[in-house]
Protein backbone atom coordinates (compact mmCIF):
# COMPACT_ATOMS: atom_id res chain seq x y z
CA UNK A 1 37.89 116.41 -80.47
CA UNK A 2 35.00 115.74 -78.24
CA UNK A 3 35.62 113.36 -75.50
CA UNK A 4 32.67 111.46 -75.65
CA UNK A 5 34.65 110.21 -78.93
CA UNK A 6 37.87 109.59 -77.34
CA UNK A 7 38.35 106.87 -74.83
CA UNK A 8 40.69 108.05 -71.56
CA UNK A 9 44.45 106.15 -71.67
CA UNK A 10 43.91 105.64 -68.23
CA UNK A 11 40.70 104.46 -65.85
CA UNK A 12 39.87 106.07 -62.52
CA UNK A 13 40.33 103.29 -60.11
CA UNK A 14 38.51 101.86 -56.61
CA UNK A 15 38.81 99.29 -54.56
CA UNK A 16 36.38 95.73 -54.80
CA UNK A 17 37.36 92.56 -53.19
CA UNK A 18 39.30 90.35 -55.22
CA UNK A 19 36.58 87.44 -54.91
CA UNK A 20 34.21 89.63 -56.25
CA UNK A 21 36.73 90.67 -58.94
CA UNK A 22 38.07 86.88 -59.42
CA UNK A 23 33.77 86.02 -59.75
CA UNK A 24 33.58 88.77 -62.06
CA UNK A 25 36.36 87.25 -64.11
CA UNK A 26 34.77 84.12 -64.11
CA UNK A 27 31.84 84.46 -65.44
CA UNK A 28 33.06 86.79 -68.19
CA UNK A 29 35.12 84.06 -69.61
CA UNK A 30 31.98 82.12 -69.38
CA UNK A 31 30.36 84.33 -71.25
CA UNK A 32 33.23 84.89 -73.81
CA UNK A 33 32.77 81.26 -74.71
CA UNK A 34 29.15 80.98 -74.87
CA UNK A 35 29.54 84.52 -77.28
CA UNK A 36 32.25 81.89 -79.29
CA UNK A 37 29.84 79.39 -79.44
CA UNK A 38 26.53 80.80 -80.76
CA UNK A 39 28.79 83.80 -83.00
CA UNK A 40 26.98 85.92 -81.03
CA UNK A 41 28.82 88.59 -78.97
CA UNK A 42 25.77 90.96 -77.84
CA UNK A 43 23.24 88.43 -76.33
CA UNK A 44 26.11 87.30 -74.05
CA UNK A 45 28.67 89.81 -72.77
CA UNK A 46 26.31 92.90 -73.63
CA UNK A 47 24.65 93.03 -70.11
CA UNK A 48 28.49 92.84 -68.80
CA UNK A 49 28.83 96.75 -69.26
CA UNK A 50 27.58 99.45 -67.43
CA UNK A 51 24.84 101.70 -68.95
CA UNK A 52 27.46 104.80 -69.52
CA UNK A 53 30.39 102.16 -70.26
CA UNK A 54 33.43 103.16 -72.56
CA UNK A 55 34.85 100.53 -74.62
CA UNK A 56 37.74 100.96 -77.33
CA UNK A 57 41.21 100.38 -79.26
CA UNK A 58 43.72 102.26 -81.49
CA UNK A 59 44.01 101.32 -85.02
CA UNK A 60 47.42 102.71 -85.68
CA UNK A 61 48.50 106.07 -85.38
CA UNK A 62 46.25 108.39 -86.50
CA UNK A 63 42.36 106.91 -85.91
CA UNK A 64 41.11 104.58 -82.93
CA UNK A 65 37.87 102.71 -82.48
CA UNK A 66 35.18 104.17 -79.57
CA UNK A 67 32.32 103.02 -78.36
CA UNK A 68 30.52 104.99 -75.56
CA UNK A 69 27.35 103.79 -73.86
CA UNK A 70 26.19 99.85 -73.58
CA UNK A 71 23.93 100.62 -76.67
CA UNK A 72 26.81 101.56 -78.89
CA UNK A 73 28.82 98.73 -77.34
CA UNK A 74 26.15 96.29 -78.33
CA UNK A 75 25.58 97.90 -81.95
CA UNK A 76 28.79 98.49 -82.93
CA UNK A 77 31.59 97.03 -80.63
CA UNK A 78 29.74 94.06 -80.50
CA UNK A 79 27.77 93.55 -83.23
CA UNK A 80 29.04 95.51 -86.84
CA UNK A 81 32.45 95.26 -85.80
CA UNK A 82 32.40 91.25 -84.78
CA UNK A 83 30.63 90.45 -88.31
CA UNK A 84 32.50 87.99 -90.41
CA UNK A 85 34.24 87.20 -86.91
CA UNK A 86 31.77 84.62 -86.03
CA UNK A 87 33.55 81.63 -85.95
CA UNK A 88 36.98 83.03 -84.64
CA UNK A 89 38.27 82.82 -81.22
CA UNK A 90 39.61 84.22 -78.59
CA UNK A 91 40.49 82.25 -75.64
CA UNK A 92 42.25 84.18 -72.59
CA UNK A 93 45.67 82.83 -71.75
CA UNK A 94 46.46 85.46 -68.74
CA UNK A 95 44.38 87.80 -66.51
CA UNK A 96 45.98 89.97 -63.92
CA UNK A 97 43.69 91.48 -61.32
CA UNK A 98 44.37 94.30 -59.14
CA UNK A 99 41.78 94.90 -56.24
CA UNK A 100 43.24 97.31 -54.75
CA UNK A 101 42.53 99.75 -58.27
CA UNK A 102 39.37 97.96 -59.54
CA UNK A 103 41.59 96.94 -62.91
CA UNK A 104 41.80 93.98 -64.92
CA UNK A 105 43.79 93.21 -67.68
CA UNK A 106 42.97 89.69 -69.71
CA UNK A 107 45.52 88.12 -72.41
CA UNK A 108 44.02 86.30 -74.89
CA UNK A 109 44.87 85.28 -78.75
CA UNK A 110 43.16 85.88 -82.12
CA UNK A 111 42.53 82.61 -83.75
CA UNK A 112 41.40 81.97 -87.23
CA UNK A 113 38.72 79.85 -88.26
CA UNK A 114 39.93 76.21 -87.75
CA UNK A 115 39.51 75.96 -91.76
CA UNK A 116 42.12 78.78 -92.08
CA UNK A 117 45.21 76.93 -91.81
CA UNK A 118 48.58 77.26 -93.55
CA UNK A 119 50.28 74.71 -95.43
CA UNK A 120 52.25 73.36 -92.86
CA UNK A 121 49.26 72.54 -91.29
CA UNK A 122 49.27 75.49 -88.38
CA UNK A 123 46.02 77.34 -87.77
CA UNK A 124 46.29 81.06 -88.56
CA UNK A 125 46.56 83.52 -85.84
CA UNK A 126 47.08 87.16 -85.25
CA UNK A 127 51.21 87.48 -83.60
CA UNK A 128 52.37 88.90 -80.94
CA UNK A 129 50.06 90.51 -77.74
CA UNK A 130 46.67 91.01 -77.63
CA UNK A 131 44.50 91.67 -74.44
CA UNK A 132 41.47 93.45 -72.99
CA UNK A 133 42.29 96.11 -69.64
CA UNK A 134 39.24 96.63 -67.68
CA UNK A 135 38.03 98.93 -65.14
CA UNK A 136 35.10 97.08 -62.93
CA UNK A 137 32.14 99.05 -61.60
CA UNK A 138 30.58 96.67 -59.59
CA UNK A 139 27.15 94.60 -59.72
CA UNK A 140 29.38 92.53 -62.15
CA UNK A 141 29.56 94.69 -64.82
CA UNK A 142 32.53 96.68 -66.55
CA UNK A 143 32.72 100.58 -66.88
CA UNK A 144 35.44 101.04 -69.00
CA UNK A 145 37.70 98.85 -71.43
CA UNK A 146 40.78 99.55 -74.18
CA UNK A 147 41.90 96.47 -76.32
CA UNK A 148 45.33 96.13 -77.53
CA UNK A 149 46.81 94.12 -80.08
CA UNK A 150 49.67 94.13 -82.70
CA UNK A 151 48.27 96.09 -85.75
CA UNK A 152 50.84 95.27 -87.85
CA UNK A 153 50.76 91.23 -87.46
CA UNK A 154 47.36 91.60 -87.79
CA UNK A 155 47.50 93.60 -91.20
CA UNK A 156 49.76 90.28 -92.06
CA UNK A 157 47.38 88.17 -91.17
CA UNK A 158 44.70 89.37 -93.35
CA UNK A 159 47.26 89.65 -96.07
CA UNK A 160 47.65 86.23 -95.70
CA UNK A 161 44.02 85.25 -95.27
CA UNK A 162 43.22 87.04 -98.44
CA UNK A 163 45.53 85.22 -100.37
CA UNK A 164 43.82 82.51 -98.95
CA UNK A 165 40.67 83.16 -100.35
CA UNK A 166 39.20 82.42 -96.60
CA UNK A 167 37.95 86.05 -95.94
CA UNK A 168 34.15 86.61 -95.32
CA UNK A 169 32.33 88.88 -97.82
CA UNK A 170 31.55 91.04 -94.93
CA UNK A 171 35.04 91.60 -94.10
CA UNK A 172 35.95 92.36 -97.66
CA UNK A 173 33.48 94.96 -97.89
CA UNK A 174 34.77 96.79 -94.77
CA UNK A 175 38.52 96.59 -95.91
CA UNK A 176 37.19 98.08 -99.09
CA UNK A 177 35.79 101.01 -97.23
CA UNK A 178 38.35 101.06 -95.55
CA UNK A 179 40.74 101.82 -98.21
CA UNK A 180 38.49 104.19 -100.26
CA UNK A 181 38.96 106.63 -97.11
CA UNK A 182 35.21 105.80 -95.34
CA UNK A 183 35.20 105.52 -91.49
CA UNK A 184 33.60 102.62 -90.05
CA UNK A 185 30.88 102.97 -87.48
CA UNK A 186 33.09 104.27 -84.10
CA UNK A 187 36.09 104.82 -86.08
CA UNK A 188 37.74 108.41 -85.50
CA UNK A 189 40.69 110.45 -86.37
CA UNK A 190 42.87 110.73 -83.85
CA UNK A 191 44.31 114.60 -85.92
CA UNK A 192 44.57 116.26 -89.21
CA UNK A 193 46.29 114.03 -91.95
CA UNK A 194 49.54 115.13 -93.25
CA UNK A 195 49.20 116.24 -96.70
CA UNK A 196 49.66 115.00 -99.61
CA UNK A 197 53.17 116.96 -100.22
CA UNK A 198 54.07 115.80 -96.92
CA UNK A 199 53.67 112.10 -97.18
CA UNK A 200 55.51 112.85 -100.20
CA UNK A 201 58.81 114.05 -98.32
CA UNK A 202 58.56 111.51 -95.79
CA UNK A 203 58.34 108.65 -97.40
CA UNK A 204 61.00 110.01 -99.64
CA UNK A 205 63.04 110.61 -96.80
CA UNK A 206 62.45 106.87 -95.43
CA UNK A 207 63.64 105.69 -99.11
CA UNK A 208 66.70 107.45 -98.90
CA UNK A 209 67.86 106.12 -95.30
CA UNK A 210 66.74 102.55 -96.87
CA UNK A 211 68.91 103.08 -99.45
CA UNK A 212 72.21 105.22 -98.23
CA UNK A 213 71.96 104.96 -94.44
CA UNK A 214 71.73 108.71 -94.24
C-alpha cells in the first residue's frame, strides 16, 4: 500500500523549547474549545497543521483512518468525519510534553451530547483511553498526529446511543455504509480480508473454545 495512505507508527523527532511547546499546547486547547463551541472543527484548529501534515487513527484491525495534507485534514479529518459530532466534547484531562523529541501526547475523553444521558442520570461517554500524540513542527503548528481510543467501548457506546434513539441522521447514514462494505472518505484497508471460508473456521474455532475449553 502506498504510503501516502498509511500514517508512520512512529514520528521523526527534534528538539523545541518546552515554552514554545507548553505555548503551543496552550493555544491548541484554546482552540479545541472554541472548535466545541461553534461545532466547527476546521475554522479553528485547521491552520494548527502544517501544509504536508499527517493526521490519523486505526479502526480495528484490518482498516485505519488517514488524512495527508492540511486540505484533507480540513475536508475530511475535520470536517466529514466530525459531522453529527457537533455538539460532543472532548476536553483534555492529561498532556505530556517531551522537548527534547518535539512530541506531545494529550488525554482527553469522548463525551456525549449533554441530552444523551442514561437512566441513572450519567452522561454517556466513550470508556477507557483516548488521546491525540503529536509531533510539533514549529511556527505553532503540528506535522504529524495518530489518535487512539478504545474501539470496542466505543462500538458500545453507539450501541447504546442507538437504542437511545439520540444518534444524528448523519451518523446513521455513515454506520449504514459502513456496514454495507463502503469506505468512508480516508478510510483504508490495512490487507486482504480473510475469506469467506476462513471467517467460517475461525469463528467456528472461537465457538468451540467458548463452549469446551479446547
Amino acid at each position: 500500500m502506498s504510503d501516502k495512505r498509511v500514517a508512520s507508527i512512529t514520528p521523526p523527532n527534534k528538539a523545541y523549547p518546552r515554552e514554545e511547546l507548553e505555548e503551543m499546547m496552550e493555544r491548541w486547547l484554546k482552540a479545541n474549545i472554541d472548535a466545541e463551541k461553534a461545532g466547527d472543527w476546521t475554522t479553528h484548529l485547521g491552520p494548527m497543521y502544517t501544509e504536508d501534515a499527517v493526521y490519523g487513527w486505526n479502526i480495528g484491525p484490518n482498516e485505519q483512518f488517514v488524512a495527508n495534507g492540511r486540505k484533507e485534514i480540513c475536508d475530511v479529518a475535520l470536517g466529514y468525519q466530525m459531522k453529527g459530532f457537533e455538539d460532543w466534547e472532548y476536553p483534555y484531562h492529561d498532556i505530556i510534553i517531551d522537548e527534547k523529541r518535539g512530541t506531545v501526547i494529550g488525554f482527553w475523553k469522548q463525551l456525549a451530547p449533554v441530552t444523551a444521558t442514561r437512566p441513572d442520570g450519567s452522561r454517556m461517554e466513550i470508556a477507557g483511553i483516548g488521546g491525540s500524540w503529536f509531533e510539533y513542527a514549529g511556527n505553532f503548528q503540528w506535522s504529524w498526529q495518530r489518535d487512539f481510543f478504545d474501539l470496542g467501548n466505543a462500538k458500545a457506546l453507539f450501541f447504546e446511543l442507538a437504542g437511545a434513539g439520540v444518534l444524528e441522521p448523519v451518523v446513521k447514514e455513515k454506520i449504514h455504509k459502513q456496514a454495507r462494505g463502503v469506505l468512508l472518505p480516508g478510510h483504508y484497508k490495512l490487507h486482504e480480508e480473510p475469506g469467506r471460508l476462513q471467517k467460517i473456521r475461525n469463528t467456528a474455532a472461537l465457538v468451540k473454545i467458548a463452549l469446551t475449553g479446547r
